[in-house]
Protein backbone atom coordinates (compact mmCIF):
# COMPACT_ATOMS: atom_id res chain seq x y z
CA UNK A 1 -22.39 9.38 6.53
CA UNK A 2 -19.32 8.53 5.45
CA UNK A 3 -15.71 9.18 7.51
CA UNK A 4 -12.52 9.52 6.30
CA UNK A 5 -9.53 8.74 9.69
CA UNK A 6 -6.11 8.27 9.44
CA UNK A 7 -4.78 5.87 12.17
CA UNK A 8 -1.18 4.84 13.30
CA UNK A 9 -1.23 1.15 13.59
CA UNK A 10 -1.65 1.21 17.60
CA UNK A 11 -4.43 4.02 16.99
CA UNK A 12 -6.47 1.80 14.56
CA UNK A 13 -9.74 0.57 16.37
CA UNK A 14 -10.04 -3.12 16.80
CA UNK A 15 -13.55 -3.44 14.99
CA UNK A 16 -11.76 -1.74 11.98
CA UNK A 17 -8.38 -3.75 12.24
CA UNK A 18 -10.59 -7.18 12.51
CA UNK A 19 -12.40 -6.07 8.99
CA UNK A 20 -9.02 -5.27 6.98
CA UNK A 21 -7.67 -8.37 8.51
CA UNK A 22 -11.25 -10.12 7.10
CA UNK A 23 -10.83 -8.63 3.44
CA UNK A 24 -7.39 -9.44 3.24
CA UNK A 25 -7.76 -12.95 4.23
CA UNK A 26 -10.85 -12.98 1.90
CA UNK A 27 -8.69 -11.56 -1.27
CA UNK A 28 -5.52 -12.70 -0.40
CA UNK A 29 -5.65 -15.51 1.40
CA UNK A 30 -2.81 -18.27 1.03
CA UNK A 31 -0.27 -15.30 -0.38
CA UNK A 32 -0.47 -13.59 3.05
CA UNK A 33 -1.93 -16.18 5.63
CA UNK A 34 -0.27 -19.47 5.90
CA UNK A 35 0.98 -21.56 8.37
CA UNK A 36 0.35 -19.79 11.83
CA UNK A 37 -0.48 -17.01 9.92
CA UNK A 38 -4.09 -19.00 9.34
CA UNK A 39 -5.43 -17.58 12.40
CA UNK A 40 -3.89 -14.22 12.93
CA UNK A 41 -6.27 -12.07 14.74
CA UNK A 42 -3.88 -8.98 14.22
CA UNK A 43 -2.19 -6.73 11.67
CA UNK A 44 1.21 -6.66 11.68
CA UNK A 45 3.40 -4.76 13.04
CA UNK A 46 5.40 -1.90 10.78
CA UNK A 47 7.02 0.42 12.38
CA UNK A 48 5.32 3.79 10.94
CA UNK A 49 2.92 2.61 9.23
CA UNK A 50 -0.60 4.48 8.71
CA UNK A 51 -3.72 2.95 8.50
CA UNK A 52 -6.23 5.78 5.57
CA UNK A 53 -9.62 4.64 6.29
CA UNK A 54 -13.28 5.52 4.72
CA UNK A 55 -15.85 4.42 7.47
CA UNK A 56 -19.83 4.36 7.55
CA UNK A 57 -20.27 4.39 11.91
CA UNK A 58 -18.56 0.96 12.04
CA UNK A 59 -18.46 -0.36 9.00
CA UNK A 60 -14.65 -0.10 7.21
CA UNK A 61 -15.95 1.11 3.45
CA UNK A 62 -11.74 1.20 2.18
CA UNK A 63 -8.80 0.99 3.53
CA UNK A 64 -5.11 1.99 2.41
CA UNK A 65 -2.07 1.12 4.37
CA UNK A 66 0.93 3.26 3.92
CA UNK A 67 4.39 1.59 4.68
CA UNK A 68 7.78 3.73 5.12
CA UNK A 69 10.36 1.58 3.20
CA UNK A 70 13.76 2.49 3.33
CA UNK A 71 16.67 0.87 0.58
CA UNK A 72 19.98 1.83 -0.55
CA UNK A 73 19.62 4.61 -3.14
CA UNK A 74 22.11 6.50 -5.49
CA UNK A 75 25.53 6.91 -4.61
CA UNK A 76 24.83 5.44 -1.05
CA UNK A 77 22.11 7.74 0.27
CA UNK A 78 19.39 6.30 1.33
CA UNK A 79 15.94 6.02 -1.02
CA UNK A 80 12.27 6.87 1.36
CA UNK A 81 9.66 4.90 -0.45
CA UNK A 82 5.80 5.48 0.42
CA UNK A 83 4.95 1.84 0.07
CA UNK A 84 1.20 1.67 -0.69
CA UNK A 85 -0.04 -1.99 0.85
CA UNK A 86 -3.79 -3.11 1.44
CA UNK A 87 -5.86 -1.14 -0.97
CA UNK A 88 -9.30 -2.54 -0.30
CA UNK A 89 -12.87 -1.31 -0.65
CA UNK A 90 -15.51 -4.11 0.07
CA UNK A 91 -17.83 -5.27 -2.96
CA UNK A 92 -20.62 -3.13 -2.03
CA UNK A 93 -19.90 -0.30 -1.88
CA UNK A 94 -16.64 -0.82 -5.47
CA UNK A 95 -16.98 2.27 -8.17
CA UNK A 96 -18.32 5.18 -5.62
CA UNK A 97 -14.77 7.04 -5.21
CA UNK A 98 -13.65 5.60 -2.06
CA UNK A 99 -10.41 3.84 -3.03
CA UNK A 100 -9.64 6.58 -5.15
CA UNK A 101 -10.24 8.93 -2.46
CA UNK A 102 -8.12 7.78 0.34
CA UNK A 103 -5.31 7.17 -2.97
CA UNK A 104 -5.63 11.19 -3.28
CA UNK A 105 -5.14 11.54 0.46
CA UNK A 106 -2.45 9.15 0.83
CA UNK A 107 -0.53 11.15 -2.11
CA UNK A 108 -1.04 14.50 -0.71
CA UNK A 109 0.50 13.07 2.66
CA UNK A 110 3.53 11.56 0.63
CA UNK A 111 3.92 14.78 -1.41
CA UNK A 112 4.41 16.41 2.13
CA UNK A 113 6.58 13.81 3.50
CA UNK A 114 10.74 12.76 3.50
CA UNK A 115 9.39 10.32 1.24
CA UNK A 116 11.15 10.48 -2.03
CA UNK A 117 8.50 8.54 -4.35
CA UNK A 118 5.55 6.33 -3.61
CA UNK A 119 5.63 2.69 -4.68
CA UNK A 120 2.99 -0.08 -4.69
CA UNK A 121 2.80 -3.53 -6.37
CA UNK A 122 -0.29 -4.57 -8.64
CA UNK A 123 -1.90 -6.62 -10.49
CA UNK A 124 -1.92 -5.91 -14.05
CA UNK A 125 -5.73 -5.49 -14.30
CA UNK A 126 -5.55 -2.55 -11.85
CA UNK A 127 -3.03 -0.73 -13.89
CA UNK A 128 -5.12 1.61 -15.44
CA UNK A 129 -6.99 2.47 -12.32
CA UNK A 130 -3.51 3.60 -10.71
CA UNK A 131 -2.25 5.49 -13.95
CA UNK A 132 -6.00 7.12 -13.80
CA UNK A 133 -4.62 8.69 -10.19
CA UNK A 134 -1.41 9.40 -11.16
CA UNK A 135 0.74 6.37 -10.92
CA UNK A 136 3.08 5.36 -13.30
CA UNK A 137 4.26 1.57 -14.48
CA UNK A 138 8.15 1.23 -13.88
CA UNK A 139 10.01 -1.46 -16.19
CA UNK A 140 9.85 -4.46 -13.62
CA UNK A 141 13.29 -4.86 -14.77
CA UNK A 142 14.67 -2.09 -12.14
CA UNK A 143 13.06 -3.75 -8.84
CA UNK A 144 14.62 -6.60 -7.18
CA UNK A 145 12.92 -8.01 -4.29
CA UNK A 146 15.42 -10.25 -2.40
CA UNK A 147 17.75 -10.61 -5.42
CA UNK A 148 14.19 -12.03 -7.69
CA UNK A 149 12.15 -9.17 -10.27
CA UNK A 150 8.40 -9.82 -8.82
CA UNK A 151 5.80 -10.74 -10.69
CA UNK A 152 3.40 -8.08 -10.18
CA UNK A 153 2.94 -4.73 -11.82
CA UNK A 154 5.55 -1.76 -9.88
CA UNK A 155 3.59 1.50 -10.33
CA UNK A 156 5.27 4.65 -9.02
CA UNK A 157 4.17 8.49 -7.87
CA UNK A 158 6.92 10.70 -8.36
CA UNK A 159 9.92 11.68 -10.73
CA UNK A 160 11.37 8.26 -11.23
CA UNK A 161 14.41 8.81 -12.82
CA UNK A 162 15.66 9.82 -9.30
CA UNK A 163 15.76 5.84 -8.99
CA UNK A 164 18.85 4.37 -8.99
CA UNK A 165 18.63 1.64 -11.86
CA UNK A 166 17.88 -0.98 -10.11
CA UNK A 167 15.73 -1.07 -6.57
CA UNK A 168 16.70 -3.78 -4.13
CA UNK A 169 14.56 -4.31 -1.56
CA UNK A 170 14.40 -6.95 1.13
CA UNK A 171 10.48 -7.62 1.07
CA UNK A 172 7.50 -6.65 -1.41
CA UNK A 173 4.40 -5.43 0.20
């Protein structure tokens, strides 16, 4: 039977924690654990973060981490991002819904939230699996992460031209 939770970071059980920290190092390895980082038994800390999670009993089926970012916005105020992080369902169990799923959740929360437009970074392959949900590509142009336009795909949720025209933030995640 399959479970959907949502857990603060603190609230996330450790068996589920250890198998998000397992994919990630699987998929992402080098990009996200290096150094030290090799052997990091824990997720990291973000302050108001939450953890969307399908689950079979113990077993993590997908997992979406939602990240409050804050940068400057128009005219000084500041901008609320829903930074989408960790999207992950493991191999097995790819092409049943579940990603999409907890994507659905995790943009009814944001539509209910100070946030004022949710934000993730892709790889241009998934593209068409966001925009399928609702997300739309934003000219990579307008996002600066530490003064540098990334490399990946920015896909948005929301009314961008509420942007200013160009994003700076201080980290990509």
């Amino acid at each position: 039977m399959i479970r959907d939770a949502t857990y603060t970071r603190t609230d996330l059980p450790r068996d589920l924690e250890i198998q998000v920290l397992a994919f990630m190092r699987a998929e992402w390895g080098d990009a996200l654990f290096s150094g030290d980082d090799r052997y990091r038994d824990q997720l990291w800390d973000e302050p108001g973060a939450l953890h969307f999670v399908r689950t079979a009993g113990n077993l993590l089926v997908s997992h979406v981490e939602l990240l409050p970012i804050e940068a400057p916005g128009r005219g000084g105020a500041v901008l609320y991002i829903a930074g989408v992080a960790a999207v992950l369902t493991y191999p097995p169990f790819r092409h049943e819904g579940h990603a999409s799923h907890l994507l659905r959740k995790v943009a009814d929360y944001t539509a209910s939230s100070p946030a004022d437009i949710g934000m993730l970074f892709t790889a241009v392959d998934l593209e068409s699996f966001y925009a399928s949900l609702g997300w739309s590509r934003l000219d990579g142009t307008r996002i600066l992460v530490a003064d540098r336009t990334p490399d990946d795909v920015i896909m948005v949720l929301g009314d961008s031209t509420m942007l200013p025209d160009v994003v700076r933030l201080n980290r990509q995640w």
